[in-house]
PDB file of N, CA and C in Angstrom:
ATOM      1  N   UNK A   1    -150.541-100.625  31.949  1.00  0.00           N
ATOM      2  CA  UNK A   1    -150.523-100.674  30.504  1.00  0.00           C
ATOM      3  C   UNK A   1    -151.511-101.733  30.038  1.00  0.00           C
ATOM      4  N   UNK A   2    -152.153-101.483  28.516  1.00  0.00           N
ATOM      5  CA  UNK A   2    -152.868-102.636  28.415  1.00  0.00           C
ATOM      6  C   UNK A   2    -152.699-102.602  26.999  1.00  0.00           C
ATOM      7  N   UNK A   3    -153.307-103.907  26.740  1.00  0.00           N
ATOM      8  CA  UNK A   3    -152.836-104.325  24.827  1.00  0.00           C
ATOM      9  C   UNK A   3    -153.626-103.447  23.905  1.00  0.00           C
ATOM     10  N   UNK A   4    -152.945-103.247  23.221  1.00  0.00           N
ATOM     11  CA  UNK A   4    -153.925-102.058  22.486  1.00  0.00           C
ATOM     12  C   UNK A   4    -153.953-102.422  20.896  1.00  0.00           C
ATOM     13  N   UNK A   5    -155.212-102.568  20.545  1.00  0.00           N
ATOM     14  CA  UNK A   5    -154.971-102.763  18.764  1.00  0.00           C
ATOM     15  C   UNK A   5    -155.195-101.122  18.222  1.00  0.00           C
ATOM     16  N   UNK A   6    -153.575-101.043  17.645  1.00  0.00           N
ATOM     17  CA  UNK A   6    -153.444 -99.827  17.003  1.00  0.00           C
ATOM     18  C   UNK A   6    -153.928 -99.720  15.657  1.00  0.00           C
ATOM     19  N   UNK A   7    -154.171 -98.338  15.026  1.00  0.00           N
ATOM     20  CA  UNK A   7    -154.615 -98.178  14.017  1.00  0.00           C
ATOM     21  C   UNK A   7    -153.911 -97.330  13.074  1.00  0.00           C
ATOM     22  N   UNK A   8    -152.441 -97.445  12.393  1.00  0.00           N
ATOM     23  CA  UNK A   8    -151.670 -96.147  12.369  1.00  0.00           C
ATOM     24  C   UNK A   8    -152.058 -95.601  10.916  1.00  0.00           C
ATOM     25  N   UNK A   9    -152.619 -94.671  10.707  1.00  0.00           N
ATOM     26  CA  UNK A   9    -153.311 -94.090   9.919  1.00  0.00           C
ATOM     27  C   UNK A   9    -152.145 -92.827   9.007  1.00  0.00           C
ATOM     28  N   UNK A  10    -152.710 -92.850   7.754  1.00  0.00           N
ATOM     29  CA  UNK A  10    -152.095 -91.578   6.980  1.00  0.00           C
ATOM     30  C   UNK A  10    -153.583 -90.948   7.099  1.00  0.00           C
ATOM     31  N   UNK A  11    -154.005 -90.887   7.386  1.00  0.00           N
ATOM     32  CA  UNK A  11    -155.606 -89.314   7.666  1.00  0.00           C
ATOM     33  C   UNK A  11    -155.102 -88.259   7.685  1.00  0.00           C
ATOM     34  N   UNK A  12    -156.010 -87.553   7.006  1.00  0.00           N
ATOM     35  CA  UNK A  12    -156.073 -86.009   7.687  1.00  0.00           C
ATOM     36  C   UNK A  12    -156.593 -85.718   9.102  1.00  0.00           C
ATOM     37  N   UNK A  13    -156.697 -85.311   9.822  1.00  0.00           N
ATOM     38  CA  UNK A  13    -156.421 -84.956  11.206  1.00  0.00           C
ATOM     39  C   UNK A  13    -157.997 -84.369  11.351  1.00  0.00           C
ATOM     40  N   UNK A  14    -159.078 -84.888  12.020  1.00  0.00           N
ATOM     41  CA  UNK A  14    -160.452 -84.203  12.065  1.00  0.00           C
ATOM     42  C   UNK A  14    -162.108 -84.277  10.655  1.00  0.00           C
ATOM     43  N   UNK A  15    -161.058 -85.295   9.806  1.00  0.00           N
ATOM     44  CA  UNK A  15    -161.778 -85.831   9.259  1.00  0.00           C
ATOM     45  C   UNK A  15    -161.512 -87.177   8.850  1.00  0.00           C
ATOM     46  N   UNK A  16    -162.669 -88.183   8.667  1.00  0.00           N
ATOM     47  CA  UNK A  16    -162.467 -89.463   8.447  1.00  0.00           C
ATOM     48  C   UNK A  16    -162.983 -89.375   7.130  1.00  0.00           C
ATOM     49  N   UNK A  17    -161.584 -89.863   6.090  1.00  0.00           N
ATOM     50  CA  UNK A  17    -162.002 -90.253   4.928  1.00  0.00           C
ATOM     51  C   UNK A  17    -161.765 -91.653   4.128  1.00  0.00           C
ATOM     52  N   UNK A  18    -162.460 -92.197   3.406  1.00  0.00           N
ATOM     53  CA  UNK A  18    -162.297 -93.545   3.693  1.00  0.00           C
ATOM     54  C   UNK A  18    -161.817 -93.788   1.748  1.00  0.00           C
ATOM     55  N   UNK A  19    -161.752 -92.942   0.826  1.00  0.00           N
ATOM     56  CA  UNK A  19    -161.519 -93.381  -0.355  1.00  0.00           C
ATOM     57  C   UNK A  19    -160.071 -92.630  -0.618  1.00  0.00           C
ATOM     58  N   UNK A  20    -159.427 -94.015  -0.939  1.00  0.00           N
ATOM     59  CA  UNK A  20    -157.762 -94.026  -1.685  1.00  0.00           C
ATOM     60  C   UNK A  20    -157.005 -94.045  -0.161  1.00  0.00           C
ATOM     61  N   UNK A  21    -157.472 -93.744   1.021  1.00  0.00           N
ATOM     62  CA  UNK A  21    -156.316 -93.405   2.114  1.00  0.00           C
ATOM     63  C   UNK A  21    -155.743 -94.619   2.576  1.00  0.00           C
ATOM     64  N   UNK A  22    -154.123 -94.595   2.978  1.00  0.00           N
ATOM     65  CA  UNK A  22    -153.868 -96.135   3.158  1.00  0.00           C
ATOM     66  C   UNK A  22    -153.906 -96.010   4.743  1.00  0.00           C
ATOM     67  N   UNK A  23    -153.881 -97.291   4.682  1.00  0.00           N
ATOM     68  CA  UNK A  23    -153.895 -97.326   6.257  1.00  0.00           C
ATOM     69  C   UNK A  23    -153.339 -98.959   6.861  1.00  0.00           C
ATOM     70  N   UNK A  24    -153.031 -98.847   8.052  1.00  0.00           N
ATOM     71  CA  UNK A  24    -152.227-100.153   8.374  1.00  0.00           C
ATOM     72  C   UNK A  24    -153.035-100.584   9.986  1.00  0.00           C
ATOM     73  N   UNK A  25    -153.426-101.871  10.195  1.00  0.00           N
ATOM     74  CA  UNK A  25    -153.526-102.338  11.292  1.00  0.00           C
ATOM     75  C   UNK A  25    -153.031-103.136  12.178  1.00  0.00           C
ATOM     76  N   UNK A  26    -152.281-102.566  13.079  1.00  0.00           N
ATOM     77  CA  UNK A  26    -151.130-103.690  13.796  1.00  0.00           C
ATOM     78  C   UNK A  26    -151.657-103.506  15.006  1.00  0.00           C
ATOM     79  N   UNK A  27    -151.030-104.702  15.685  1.00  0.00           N
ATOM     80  CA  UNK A  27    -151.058-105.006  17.132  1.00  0.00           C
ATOM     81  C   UNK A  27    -149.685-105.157  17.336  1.00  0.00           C
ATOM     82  N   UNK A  28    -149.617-104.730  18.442  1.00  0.00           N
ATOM     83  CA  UNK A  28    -147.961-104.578  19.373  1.00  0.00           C
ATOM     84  C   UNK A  28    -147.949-105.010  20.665  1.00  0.00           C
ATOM     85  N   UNK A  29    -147.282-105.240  21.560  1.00  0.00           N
ATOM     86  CA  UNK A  29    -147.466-105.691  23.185  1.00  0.00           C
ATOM     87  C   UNK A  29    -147.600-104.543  23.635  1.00  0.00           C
ATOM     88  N   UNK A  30    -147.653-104.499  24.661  1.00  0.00           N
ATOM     89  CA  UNK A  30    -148.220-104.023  25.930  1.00  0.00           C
ATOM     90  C   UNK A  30    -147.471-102.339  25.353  1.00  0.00           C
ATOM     91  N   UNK A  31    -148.386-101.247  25.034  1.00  0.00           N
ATOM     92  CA  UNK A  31    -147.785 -99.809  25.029  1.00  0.00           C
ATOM     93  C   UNK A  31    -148.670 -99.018  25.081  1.00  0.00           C
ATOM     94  N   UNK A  32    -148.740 -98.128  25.837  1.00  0.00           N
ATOM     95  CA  UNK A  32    -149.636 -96.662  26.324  1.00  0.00           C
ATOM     96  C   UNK A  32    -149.418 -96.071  24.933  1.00  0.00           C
ATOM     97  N   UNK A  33    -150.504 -95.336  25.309  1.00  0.00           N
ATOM     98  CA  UNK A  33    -150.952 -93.849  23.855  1.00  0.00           C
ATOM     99  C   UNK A  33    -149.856 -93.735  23.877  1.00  0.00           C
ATOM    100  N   UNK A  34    -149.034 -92.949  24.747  1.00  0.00           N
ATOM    101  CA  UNK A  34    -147.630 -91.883  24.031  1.00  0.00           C
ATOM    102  C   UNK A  34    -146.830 -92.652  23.169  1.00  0.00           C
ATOM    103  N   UNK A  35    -146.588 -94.268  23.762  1.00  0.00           N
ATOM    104  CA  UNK A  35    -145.589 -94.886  23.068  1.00  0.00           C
ATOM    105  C   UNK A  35    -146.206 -95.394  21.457  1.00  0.00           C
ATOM    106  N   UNK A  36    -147.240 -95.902  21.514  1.00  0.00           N
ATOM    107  CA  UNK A  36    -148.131 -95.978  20.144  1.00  0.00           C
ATOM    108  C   UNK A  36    -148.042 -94.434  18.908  1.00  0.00           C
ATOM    109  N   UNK A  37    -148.010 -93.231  20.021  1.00  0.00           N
ATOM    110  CA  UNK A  37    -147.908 -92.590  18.949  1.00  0.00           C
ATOM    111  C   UNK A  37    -146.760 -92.257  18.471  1.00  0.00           C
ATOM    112  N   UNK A  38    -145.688 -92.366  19.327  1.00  0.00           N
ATOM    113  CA  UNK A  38    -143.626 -92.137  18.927  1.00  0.00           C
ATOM    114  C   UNK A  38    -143.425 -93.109  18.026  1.00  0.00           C
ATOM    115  N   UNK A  39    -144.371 -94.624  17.840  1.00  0.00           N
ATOM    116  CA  UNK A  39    -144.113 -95.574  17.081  1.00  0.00           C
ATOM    117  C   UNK A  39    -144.337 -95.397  15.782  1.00  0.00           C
ATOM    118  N   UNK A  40    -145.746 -94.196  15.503  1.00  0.00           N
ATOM    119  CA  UNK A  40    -146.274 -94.064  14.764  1.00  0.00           C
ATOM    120  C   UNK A  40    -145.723 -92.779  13.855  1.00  0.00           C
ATOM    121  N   UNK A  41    -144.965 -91.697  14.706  1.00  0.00           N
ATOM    122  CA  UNK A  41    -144.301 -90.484  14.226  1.00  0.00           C
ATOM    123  C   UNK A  41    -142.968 -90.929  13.852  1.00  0.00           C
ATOM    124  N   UNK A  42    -142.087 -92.164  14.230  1.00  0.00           N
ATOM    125  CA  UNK A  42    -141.365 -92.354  13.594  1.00  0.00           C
ATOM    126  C   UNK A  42    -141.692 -92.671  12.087  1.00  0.00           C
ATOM    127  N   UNK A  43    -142.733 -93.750  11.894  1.00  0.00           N
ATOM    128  CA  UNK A  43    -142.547 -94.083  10.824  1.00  0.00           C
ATOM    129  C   UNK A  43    -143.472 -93.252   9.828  1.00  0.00           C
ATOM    130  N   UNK A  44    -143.636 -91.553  10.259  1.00  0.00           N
ATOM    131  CA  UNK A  44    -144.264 -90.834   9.315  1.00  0.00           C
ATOM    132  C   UNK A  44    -145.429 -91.046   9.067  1.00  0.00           C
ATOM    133  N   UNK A  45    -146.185 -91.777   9.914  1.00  0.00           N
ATOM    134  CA  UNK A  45    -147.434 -91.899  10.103  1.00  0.00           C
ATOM    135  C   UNK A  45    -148.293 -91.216  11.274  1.00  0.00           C
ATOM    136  N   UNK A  46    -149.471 -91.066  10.884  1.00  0.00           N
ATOM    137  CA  UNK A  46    -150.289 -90.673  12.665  1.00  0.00           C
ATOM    138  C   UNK A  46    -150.996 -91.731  13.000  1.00  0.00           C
ATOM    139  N   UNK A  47    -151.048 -91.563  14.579  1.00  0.00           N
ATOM    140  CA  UNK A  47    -152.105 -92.504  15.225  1.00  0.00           C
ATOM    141  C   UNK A  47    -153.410 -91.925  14.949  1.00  0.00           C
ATOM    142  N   UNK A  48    -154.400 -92.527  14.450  1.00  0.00           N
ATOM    143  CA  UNK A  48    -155.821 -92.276  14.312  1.00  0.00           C
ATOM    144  C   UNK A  48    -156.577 -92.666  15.436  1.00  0.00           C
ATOM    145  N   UNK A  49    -157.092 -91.514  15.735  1.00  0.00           N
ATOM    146  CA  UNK A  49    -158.693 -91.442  16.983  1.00  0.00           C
ATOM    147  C   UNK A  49    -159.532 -91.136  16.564  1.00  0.00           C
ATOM    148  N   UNK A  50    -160.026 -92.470  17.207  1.00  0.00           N
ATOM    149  CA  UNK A  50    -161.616 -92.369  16.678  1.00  0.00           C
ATOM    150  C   UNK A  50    -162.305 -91.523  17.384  1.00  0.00           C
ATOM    151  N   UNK A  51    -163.438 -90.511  17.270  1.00  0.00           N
ATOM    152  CA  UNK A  51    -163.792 -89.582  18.584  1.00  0.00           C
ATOM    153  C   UNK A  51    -164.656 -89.663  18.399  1.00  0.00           C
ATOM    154  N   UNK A  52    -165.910 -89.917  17.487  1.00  0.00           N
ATOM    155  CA  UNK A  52    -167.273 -90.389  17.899  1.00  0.00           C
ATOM    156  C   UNK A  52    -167.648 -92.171  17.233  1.00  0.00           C
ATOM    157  N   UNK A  53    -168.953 -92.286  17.626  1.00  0.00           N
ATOM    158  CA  UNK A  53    -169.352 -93.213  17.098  1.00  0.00           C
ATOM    159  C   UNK A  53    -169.788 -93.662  15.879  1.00  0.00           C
ATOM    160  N   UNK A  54    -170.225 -92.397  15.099  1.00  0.00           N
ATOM    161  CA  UNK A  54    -170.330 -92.361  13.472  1.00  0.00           C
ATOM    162  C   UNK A  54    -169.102 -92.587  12.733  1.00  0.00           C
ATOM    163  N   UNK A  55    -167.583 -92.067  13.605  1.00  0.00           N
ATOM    164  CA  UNK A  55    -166.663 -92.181  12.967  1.00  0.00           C
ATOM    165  C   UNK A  55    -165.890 -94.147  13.187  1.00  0.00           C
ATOM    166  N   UNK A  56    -166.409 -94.353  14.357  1.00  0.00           N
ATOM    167  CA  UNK A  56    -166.190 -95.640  15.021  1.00  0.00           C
ATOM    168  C   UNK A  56    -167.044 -97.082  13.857  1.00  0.00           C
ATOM    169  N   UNK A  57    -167.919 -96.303  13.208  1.00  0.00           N
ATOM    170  CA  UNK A  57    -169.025 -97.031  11.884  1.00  0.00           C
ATOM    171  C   UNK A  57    -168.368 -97.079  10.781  1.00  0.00           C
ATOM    172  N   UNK A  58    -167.922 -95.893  10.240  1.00  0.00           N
ATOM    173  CA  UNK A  58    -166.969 -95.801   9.233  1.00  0.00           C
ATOM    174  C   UNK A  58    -165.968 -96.624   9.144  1.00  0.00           C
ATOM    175  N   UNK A  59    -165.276 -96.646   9.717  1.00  0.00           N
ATOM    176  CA  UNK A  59    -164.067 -97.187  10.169  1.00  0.00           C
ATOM    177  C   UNK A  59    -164.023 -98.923  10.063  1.00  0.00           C
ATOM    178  N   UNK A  60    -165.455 -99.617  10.798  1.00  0.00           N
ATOM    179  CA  UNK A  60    -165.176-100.747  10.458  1.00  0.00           C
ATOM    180  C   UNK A  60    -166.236-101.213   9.147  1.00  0.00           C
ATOM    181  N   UNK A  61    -166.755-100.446   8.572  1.00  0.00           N
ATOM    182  CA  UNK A  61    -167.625-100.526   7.302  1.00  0.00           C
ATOM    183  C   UNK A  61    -166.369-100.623   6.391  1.00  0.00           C
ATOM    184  N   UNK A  62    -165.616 -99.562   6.284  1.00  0.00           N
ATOM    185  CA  UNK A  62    -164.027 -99.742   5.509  1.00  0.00           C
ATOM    186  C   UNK A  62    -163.409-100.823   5.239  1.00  0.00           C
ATOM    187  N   UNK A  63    -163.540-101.404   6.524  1.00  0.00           N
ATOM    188  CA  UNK A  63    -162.914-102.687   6.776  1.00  0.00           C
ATOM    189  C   UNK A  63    -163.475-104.202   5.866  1.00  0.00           C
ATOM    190  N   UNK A  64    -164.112-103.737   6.539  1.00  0.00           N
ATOM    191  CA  UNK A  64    -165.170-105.202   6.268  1.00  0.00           C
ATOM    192  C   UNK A  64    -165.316-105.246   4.515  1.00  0.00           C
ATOM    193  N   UNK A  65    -165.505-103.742   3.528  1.00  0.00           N
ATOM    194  CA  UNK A  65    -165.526-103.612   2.592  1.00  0.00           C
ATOM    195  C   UNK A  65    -163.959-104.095   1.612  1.00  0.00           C
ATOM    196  N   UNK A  66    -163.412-102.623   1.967  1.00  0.00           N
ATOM    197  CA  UNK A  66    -161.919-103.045   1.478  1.00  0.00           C
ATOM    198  C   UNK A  66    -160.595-103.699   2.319  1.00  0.00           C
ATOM    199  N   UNK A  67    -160.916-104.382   3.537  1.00  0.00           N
ATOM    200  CA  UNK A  67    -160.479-105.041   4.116  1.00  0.00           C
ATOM    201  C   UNK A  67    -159.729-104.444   4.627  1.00  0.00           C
ATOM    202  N   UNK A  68    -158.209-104.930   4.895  1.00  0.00           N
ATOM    203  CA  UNK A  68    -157.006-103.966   6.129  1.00  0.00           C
ATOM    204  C   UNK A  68    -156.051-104.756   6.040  1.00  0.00           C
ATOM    205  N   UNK A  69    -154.650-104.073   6.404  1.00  0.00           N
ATOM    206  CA  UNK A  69    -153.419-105.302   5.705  1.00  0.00           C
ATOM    207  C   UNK A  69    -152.801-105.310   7.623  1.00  0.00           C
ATOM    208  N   UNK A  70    -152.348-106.255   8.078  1.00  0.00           N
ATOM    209  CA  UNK A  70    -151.593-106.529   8.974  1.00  0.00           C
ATOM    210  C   UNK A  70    -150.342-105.901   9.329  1.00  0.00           C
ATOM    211  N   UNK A  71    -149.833-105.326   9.689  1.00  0.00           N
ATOM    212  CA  UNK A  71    -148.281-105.055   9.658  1.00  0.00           C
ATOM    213  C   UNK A  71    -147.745-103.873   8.671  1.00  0.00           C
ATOM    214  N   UNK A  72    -146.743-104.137   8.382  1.00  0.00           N
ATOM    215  CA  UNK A  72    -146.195-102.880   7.241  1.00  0.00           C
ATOM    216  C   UNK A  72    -146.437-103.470   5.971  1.00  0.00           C
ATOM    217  N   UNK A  73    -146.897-101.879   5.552  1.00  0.00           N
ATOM    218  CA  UNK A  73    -147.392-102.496   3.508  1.00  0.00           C
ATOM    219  C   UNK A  73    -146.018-102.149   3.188  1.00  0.00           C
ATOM    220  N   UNK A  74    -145.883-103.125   2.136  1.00  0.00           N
ATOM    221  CA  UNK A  74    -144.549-103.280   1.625  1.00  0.00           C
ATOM    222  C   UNK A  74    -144.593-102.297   0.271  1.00  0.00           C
TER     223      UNK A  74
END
């Protein structure tokens, strides 16, 4: 197992869109994909994959722009 910074995403599934979508960035201890994503289907969220590198750009351009909240948005 290794530490994984998760990304648990409300996305649509095959496209990365980056205006109004919320999104949460947590870190957790030590949990494989499957368990990251049961963490993530409980709480009605999906795990987001990144699958190329244009989408891997997006992603932290988002960031850096409208920043990213830690933990659960309240």
């Amino acid at each position: 197992m290794v530490r994984l910074l998760l990304l648990i995403c409300c996305l649509h599934l095959g496209n990365f869109q980056t205006a109004k979508d919320r999104y949460i960035v947590a870190t957790f201890g030590k949990v494989n994909w499957f368990q990251a994503n049961q963490i993530c289907h409980k709480s009605d969220m999906i795990l987001a994959t990144v699958t190329s590198y244009h989408q891997q750009l997006l992603l932290m351009h988002s960031i850096a722009v409208n920043g990213h909240l830690l933990g659960q948005e309240g």
